[in-house]
Protein backbone atom coordinates (compact mmCIF):
# COMPACT_ATOMS: atom_id res chain seq x y z
CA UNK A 1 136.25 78.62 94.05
CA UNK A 2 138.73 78.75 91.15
CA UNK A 3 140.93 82.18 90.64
CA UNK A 4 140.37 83.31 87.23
CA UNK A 5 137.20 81.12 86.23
CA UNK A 6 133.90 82.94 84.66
CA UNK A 7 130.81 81.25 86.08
CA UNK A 8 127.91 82.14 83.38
CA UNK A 9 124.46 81.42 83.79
CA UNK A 10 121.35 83.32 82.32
CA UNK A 11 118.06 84.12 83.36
CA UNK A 12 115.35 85.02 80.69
CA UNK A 13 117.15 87.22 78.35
CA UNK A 14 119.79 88.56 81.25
CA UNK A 15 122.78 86.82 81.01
CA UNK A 16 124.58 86.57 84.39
CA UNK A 17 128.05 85.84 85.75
CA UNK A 18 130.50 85.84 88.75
CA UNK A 19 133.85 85.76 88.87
CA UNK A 20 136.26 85.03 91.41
CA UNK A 21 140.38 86.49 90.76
CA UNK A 22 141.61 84.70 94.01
CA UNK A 23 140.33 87.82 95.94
CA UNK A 24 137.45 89.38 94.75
CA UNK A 25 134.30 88.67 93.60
CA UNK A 26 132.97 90.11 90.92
CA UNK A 27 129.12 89.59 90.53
CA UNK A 28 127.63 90.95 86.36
CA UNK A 29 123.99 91.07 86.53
CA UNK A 30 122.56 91.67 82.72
CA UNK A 31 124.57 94.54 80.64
CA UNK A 32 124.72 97.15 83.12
CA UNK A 33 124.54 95.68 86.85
CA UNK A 34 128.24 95.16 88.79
CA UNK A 35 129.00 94.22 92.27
CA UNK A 36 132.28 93.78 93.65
CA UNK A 37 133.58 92.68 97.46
CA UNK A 38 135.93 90.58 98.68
CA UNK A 39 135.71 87.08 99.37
CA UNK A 40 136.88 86.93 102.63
CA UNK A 41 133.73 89.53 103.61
CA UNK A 42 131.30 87.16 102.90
CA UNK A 43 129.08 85.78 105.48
CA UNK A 44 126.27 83.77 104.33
CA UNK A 45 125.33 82.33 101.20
CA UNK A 46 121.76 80.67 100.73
CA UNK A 47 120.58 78.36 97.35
CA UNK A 48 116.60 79.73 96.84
CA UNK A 49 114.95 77.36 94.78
CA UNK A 50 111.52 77.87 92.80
CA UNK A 51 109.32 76.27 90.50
CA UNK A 52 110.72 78.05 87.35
CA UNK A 53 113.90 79.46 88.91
CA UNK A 54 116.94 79.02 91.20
CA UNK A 55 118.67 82.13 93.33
CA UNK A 56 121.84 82.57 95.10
CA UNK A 57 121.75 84.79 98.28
CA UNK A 58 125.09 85.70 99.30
CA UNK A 59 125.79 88.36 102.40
CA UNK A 60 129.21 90.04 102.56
CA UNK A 61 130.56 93.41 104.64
CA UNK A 62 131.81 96.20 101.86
CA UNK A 63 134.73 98.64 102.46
CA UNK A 64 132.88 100.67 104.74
CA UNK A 65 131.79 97.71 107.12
CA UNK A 66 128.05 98.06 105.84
CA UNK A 67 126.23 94.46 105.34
CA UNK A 68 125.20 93.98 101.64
CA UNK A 69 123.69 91.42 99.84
CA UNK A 70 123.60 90.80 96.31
CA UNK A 71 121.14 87.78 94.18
CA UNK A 72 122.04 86.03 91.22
CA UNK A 73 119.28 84.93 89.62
CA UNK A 74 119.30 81.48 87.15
CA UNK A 75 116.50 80.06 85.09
CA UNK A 76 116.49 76.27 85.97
CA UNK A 77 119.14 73.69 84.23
CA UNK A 78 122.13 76.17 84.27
CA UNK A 79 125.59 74.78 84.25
CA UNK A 80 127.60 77.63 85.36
CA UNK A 81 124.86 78.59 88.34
CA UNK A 82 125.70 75.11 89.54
CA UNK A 83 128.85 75.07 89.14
CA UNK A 84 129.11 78.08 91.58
CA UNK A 85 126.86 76.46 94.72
CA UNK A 86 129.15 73.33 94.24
CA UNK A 87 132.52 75.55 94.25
CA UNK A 88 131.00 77.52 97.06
CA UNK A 89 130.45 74.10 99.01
CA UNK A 90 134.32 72.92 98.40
CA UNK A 91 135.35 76.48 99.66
CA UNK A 92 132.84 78.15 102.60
CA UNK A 93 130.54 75.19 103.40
CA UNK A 94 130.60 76.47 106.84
CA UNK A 95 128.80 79.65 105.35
CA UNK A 96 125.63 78.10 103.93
CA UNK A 97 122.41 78.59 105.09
CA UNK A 98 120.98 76.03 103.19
CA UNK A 99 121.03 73.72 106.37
CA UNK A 100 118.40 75.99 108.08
CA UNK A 101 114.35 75.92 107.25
CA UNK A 102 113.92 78.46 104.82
CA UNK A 103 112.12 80.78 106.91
CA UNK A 104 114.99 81.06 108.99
CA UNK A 105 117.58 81.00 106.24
CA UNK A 106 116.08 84.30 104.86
CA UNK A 107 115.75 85.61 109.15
CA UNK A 108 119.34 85.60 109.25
CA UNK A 109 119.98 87.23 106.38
CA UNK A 110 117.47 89.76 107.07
CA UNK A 111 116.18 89.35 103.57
CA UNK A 112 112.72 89.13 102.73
CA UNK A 113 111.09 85.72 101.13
CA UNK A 114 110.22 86.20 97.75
CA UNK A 115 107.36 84.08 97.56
CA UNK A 116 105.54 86.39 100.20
CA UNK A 117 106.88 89.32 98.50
CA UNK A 118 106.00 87.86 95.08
CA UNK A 119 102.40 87.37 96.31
CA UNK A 120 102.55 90.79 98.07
CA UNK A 121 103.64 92.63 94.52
CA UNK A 122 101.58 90.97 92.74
CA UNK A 123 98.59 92.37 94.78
CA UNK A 124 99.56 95.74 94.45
CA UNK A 125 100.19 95.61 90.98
CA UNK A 126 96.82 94.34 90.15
CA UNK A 127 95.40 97.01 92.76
CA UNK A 128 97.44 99.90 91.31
CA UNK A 129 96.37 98.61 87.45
CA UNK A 130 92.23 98.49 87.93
CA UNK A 131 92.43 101.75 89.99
CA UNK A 132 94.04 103.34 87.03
CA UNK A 133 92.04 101.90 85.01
CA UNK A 134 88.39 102.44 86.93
CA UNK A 135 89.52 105.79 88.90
CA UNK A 136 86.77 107.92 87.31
CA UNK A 137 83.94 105.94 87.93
CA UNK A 138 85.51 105.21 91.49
CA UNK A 139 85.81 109.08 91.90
CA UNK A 140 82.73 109.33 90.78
CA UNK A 141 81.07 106.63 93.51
CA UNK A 142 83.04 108.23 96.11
CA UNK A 143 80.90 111.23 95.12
CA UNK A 144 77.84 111.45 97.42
CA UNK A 145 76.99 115.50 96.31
CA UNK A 146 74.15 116.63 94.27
CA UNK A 147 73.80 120.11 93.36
CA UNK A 148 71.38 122.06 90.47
CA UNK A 149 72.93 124.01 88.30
CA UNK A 150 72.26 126.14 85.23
CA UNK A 151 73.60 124.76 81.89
CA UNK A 152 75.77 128.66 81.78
CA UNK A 153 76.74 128.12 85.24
CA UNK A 154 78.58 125.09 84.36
CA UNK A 155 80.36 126.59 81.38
CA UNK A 156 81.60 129.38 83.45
CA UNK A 157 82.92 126.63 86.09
CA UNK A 158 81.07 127.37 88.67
CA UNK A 159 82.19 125.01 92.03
CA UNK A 160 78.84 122.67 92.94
CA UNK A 161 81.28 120.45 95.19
CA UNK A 162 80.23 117.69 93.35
CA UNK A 163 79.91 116.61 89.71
CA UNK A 164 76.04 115.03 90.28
CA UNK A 165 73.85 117.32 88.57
CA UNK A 166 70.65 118.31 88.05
CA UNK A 167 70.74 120.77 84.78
CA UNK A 168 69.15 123.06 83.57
CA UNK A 169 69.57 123.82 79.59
CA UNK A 170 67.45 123.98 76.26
CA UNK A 171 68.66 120.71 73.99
CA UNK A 172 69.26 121.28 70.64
CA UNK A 173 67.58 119.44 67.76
CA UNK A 174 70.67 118.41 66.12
CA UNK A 175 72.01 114.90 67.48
CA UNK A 176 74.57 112.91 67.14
CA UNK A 177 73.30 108.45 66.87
CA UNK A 178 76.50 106.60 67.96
CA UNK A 179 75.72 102.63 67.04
CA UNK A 180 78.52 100.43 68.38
CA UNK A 181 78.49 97.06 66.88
CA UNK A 182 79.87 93.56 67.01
CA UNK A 183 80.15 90.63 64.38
CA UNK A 184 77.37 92.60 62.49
CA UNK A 185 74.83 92.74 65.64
CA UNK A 186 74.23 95.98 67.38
CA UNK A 187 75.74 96.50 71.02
CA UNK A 188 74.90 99.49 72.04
CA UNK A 189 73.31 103.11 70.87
CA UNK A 190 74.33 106.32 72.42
CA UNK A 191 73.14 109.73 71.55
CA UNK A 192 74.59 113.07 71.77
CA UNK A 193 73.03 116.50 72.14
CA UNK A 194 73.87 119.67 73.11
CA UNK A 195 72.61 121.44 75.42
CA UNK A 196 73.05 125.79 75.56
CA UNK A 197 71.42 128.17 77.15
CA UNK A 198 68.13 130.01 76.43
CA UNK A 199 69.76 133.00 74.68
CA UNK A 200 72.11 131.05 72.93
CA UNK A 201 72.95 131.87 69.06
CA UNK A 202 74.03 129.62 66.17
CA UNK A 203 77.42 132.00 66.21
CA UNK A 204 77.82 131.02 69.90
CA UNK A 205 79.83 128.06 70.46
CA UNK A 206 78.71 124.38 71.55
CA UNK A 207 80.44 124.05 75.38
CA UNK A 208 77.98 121.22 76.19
CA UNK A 209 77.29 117.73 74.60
CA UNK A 210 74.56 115.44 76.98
CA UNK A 211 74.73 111.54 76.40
CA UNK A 212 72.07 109.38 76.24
CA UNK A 213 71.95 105.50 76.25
CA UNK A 214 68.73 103.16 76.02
CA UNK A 215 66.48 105.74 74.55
CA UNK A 216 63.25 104.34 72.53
CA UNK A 217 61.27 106.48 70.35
CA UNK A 218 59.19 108.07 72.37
CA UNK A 219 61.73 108.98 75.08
CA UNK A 220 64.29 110.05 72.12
CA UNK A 221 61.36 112.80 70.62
CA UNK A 222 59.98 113.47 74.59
CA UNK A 223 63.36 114.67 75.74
CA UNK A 224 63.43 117.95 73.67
CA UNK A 225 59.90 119.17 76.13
CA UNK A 226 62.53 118.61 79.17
CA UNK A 227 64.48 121.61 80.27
CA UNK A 228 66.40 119.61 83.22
CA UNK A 229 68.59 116.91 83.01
CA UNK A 230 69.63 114.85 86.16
CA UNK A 231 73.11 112.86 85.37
CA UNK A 232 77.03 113.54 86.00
CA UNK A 233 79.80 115.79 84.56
CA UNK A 234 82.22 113.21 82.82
CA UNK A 235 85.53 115.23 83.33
CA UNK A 236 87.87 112.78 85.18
CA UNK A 237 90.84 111.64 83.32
CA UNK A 238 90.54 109.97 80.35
CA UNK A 239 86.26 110.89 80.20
CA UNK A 240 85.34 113.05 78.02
CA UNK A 241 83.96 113.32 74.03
CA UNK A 242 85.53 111.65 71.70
CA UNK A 243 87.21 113.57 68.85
CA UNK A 244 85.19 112.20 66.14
CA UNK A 245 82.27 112.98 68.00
CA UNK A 246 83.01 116.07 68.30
CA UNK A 247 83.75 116.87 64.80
CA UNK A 248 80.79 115.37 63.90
CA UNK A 249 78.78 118.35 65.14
CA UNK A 250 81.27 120.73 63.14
CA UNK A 251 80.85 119.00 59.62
CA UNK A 252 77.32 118.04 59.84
CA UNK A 253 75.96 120.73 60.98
CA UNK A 254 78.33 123.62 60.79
CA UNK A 255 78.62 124.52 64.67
CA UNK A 256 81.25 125.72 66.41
CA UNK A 257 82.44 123.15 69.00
CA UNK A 258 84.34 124.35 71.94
CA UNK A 259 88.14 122.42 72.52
CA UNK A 260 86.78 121.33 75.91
CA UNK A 261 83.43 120.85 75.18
CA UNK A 262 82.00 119.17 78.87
CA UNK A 263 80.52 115.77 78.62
CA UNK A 264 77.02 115.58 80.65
CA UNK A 265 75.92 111.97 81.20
CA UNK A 266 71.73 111.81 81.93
CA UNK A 267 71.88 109.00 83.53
CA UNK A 268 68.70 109.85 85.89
CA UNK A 269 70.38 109.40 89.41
CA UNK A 270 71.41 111.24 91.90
CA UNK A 271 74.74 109.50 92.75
CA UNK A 272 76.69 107.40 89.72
CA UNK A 273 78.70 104.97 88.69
CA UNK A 274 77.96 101.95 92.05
CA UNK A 275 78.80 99.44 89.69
CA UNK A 276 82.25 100.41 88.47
CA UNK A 277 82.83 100.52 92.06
CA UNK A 278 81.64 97.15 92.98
CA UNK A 279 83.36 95.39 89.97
CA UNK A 280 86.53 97.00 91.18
CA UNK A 281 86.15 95.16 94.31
CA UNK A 282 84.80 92.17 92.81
CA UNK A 283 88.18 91.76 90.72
CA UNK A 284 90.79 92.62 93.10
CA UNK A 285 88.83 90.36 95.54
CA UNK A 286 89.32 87.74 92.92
CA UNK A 287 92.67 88.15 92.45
CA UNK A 288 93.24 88.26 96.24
CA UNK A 289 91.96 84.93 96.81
CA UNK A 290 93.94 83.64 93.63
CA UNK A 291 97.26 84.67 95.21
CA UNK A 292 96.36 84.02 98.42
CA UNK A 293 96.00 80.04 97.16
CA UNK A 294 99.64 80.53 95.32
CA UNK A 295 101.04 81.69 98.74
CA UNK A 296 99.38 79.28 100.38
CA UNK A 297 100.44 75.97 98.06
CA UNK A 298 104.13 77.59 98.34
CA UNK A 299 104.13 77.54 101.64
C-alpha cells in the first residue's frame, strides 16, 4: 500500500476511507466511525462481492492481542475501493482469502455471511413490524376466556381474566353513525352507544361506548330491548375511541365523557379477532417463502 495515500470510496450517502501512514491503518467509516491497528497485525483480508455492493473484510490483532475485524463497505464502480484490493494484492497477497469458496472464506474469519444474515434480518424485521402492528388482535386470539360481567363491574375494573365478555348494561338512545367512505362510495358504517348502568343519571359520566358494525334497521332499533351484549373490551395498545368520537357525545348531546372511556366491541362471539391472527401468519409466511427464494438464488 502507499504511505500517506487516502483511499476514498462511498457507499449510499456514507462516504468511506482508509489510510495507510507506512504503519497504521486508519479505517473512516461515515462522519463518526474510526478504526485504527497496525498493518503488520493484520491477518486476513477477504473481497465480498454483491449484486448492488462490494465489501472488504480485513482481520487484524489490536494492542491487547484481541482478534478484530473491521468492513468497508463500497457501492459498486468505486475507484478508491479498488484501488485498495489491488494495493492490498501488491503488498499481503499471501493474506487473501479470496482464493477460498466463500463459505470457507467467511469460516476462517469467523464472520458470519451476510447473505444468510441479510435473509435472517430481514425475517425478523418483517416479524417484529406485523406483530407491532397486529399485537392487539393477536392478544386478543390468544385469548380463549369468557367471563359475564356487569356494565359497573367493568368500570370499577374488576379482573374477569379475560377481555371476552358477555355484558350486562342499559344502552342509551343517543348514538353516534360513523360512515367511512371511499372515492364517494360508502365502506363501512359503525355505530357507537353507550352503555351505563340501571341507576345511572344524565350528571353521571359516560365510562362506556359499545361498537357496532353491519347493523340494518331492524337490528339498529331491536338492540335498545337487549340488556346483554356478548363482544370484547378493546383496551390493548393503540384500541380504543377515537377522540372525535368521543367529543362527539360531549357537543351533541351535552354528556360528560370519561378520559378513558372503555371501548366494548359486540361482535357476538365468544372468542375474537381469528382472522387478524391468521393474516398475521399468512403474511409473514409470505414473506418467508420470498426470502427463502432470495437465499436460495444467492446461494
Amino acid at each position: 500500500m502507499i504511505p500517506g495515500h487516502e483511499y476514498i470510496f462511498s457507499y449510499m450517502t456514507n462516504k468511506n476511507s482508509l489510510t495507510f501512514d507506512g504503519v497504521n491503518v486508519l479505517v473512516k467509516q461515515g462522519p463518526f466511525r474510526k478504526t485504527t491497528f497496525a498493518f503488520a497485525s493484520i491477518g486476513h483480508w477477504y473481497v465480498f462481492d454483491d449484486k448492488t455492493y462490494r465489501s472488504l473484510y480485513i482481520t487484524y490483532t489490536n494492542e491487547a492481542g484481541k482478534a478484530k475485524k473491521v468492513q468497508l463497505v463500497s457501492q459498486l464502480g468505486e475507484p478508491g475501493f479498488r484501488d485498495i484490493v489491488e494495493a492490498l494484492n501488491a503488498s499481503i497477497p499471501n493474506k487473501s482469502l479470496n482464493h477460498l469458496p466463500q463459505k470457507e472464506a467467511f469460516k476462517v474469519m469467523k464472520t458470519a455471511n451476510p447473505k444468510k444474515v441479510g435473509a435472517l434480518a430481514g425475517m425478523i424485521i418483517i416479524l417484529v413490524l406485523t406483530t407491532s402492528f397486529m399485537y392487539p388482535g393477536l392478544r386478543h386470539y390468544f385469548d380463549f376466556g369468557f367471563a359475564d360481567a356487569d356494565v359497573e363491574q367493568l368500570i370499577a375494573g374488576d379482573d374477569f381474566g379475560t377481555r371476552n365478555l358477555n355484558l350486562y348494561g342499559v344502552p342509551l338512545e343517543e348514538t353516534l353513525e360513523s360512515t367511512t367512505t371511499k372515492n364517494g362510495s360508502t365502506q363501512s358504517v359503525d355505530y357507537f352507544v353507550p352503555l351505563v348502568g340501571s341507576d345511572w343519571s344524565d350528571d353521571q359520566p359516560i365510562q362506556v361506548i359499545m361498537k357496532f358494525d353491519k347493523l340494518n334497521e331492524d337490528e339498529f332499533y331491536a338492540l335498545y330491548d337487549n340488556v346483554e351484549f356478548k363482544g370484547v373490551v378493546r383496551n390493548i395498545g393503540y384500541e380504543g375511541i377515537a377522540d372525535d368520537e368521543r367529543e362527539f357525545f360531549v357537543t351533541e348531546y351535552g354528556f360528560e365523557v370519561s378520559d378513558d372511556v372503555i371501548l366494548f366491541e359486540v361482535t357476538g362471539k365468544e372468542h375474537n379477532d381469528a382472522l387478524m391472527f391468521f393474516m398475521w401468519l399468512g403474511i409473514n409466511g409470505i414473506f418467508v417463502i420470498i426470502l427463502g427464494i432470495v437465499y436460495l438464488r444467492n446461494r
